[in-house]
C-alpha atoms as a PDB file:
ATOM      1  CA  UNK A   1      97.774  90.124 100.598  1.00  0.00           C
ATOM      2  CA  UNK A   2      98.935  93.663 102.504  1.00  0.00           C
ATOM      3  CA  UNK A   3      97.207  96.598 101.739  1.00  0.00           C
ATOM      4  CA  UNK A   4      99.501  97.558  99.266  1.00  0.00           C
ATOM      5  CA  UNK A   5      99.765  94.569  97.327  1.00  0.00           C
ATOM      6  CA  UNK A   6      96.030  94.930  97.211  1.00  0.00           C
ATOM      7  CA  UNK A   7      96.271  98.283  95.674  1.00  0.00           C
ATOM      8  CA  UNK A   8      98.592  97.726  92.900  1.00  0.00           C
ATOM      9  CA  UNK A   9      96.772  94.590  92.120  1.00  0.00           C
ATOM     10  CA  UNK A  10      93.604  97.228  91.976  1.00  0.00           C
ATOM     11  CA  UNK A  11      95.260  99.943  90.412  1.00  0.00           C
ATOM     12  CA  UNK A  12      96.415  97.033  87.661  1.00  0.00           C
ATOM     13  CA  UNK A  13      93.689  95.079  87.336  1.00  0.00           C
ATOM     14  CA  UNK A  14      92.057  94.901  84.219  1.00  0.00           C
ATOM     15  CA  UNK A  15      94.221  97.615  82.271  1.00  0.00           C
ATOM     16  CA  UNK A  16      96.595  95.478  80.780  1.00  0.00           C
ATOM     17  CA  UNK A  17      95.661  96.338  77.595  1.00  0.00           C
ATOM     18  CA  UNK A  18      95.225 100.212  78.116  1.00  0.00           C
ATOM     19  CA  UNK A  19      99.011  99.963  79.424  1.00  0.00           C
ATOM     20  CA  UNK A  20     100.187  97.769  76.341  1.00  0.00           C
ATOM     21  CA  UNK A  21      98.344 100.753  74.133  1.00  0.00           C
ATOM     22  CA  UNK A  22      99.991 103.359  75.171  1.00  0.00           C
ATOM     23  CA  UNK A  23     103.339 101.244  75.192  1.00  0.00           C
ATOM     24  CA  UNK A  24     103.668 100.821  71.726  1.00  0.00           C
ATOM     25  CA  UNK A  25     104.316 105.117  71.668  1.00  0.00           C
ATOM     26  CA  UNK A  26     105.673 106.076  75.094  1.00  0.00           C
ATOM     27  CA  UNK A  27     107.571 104.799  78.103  1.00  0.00           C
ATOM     28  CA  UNK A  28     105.631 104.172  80.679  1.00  0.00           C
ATOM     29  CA  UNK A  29     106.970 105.177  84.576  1.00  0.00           C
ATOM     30  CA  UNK A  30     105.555 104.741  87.812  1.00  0.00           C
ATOM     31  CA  UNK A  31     105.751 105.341  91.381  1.00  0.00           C
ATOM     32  CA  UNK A  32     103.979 102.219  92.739  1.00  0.00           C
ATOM     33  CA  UNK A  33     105.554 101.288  95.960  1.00  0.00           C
ATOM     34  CA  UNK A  34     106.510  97.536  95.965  1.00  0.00           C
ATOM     35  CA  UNK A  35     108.418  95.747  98.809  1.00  0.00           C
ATOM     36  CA  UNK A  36     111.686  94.082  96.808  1.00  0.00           C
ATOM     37  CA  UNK A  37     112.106  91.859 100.391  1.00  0.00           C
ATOM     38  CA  UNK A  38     108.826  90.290  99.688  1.00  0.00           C
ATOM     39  CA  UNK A  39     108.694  87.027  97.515  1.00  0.00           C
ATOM     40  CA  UNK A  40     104.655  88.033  96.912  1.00  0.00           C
ATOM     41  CA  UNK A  41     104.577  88.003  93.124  1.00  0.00           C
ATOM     42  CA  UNK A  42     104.822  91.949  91.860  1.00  0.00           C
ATOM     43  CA  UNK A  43     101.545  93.077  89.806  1.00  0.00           C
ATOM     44  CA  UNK A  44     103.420  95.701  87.910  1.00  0.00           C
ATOM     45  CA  UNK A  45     103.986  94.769  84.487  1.00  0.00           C
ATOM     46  CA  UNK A  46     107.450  94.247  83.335  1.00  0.00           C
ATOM     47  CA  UNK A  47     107.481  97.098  80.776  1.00  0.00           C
ATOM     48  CA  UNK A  48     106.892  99.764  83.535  1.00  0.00           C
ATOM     49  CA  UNK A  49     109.725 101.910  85.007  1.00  0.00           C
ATOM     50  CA  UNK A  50     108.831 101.697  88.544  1.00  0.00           C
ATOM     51  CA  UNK A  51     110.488 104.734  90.844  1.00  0.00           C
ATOM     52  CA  UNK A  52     108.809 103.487  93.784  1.00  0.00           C
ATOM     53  CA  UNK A  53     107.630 105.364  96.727  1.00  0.00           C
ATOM     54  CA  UNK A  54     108.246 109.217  96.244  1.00  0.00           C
ATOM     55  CA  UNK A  55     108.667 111.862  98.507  1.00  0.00           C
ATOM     56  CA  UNK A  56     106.182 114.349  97.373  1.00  0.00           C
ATOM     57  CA  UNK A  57     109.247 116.969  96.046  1.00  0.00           C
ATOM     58  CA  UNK A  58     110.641 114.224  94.403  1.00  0.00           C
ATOM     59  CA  UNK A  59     107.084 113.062  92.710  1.00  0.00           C
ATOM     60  CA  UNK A  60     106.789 116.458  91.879  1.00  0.00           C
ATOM     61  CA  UNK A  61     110.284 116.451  90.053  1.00  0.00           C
ATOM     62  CA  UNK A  62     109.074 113.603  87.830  1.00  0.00           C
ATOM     63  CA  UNK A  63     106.186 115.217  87.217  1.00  0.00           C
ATOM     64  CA  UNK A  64     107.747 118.154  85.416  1.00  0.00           C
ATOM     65  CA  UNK A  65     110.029 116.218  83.137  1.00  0.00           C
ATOM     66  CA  UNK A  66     106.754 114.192  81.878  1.00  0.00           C
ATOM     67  CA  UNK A  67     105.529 114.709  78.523  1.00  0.00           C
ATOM     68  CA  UNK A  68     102.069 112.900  79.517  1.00  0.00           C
ATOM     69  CA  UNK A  69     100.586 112.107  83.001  1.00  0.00           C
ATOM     70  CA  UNK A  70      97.628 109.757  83.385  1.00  0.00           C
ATOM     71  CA  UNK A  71      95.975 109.235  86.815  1.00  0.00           C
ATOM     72  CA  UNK A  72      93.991 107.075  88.040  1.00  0.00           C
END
């Protein structure tokens, strides 16, 4: 694993059903950098908008239009 496939698997690990909670009322988005080239099996859950690897005014951008943010 890379580092970052290590850290979404972290990041994912174990909250399944936290995410599938929350589901059931809201969309759920992230910005979880994943590398599409790779055949490595994603960790992010098929039900999550990924927008991938922000730059920080874009993030920020994202932020603003959210109605709730959860971090980790």
């Amino acid at each position: 694993m890379f580092c970052d496939d290590i850290m979404n698997f972290l990041f994912l690990k174990g909250k399944e059903k936290y995410l599938n909670t929350i589901k059931k009322r809201l969309q759920i988005h992230g910005t979880v950098y994943v590398d599409e080239k790779s055949k490595k099996k994603s960790y992010m859950p098929s039900f999550v908008t990924n927008h991938g690897l922000q730059k920080p005014e874009d993030f920020h951008v994202l932020l603003r239009k959210s109605k709730v943010s959860v971090f980790k």
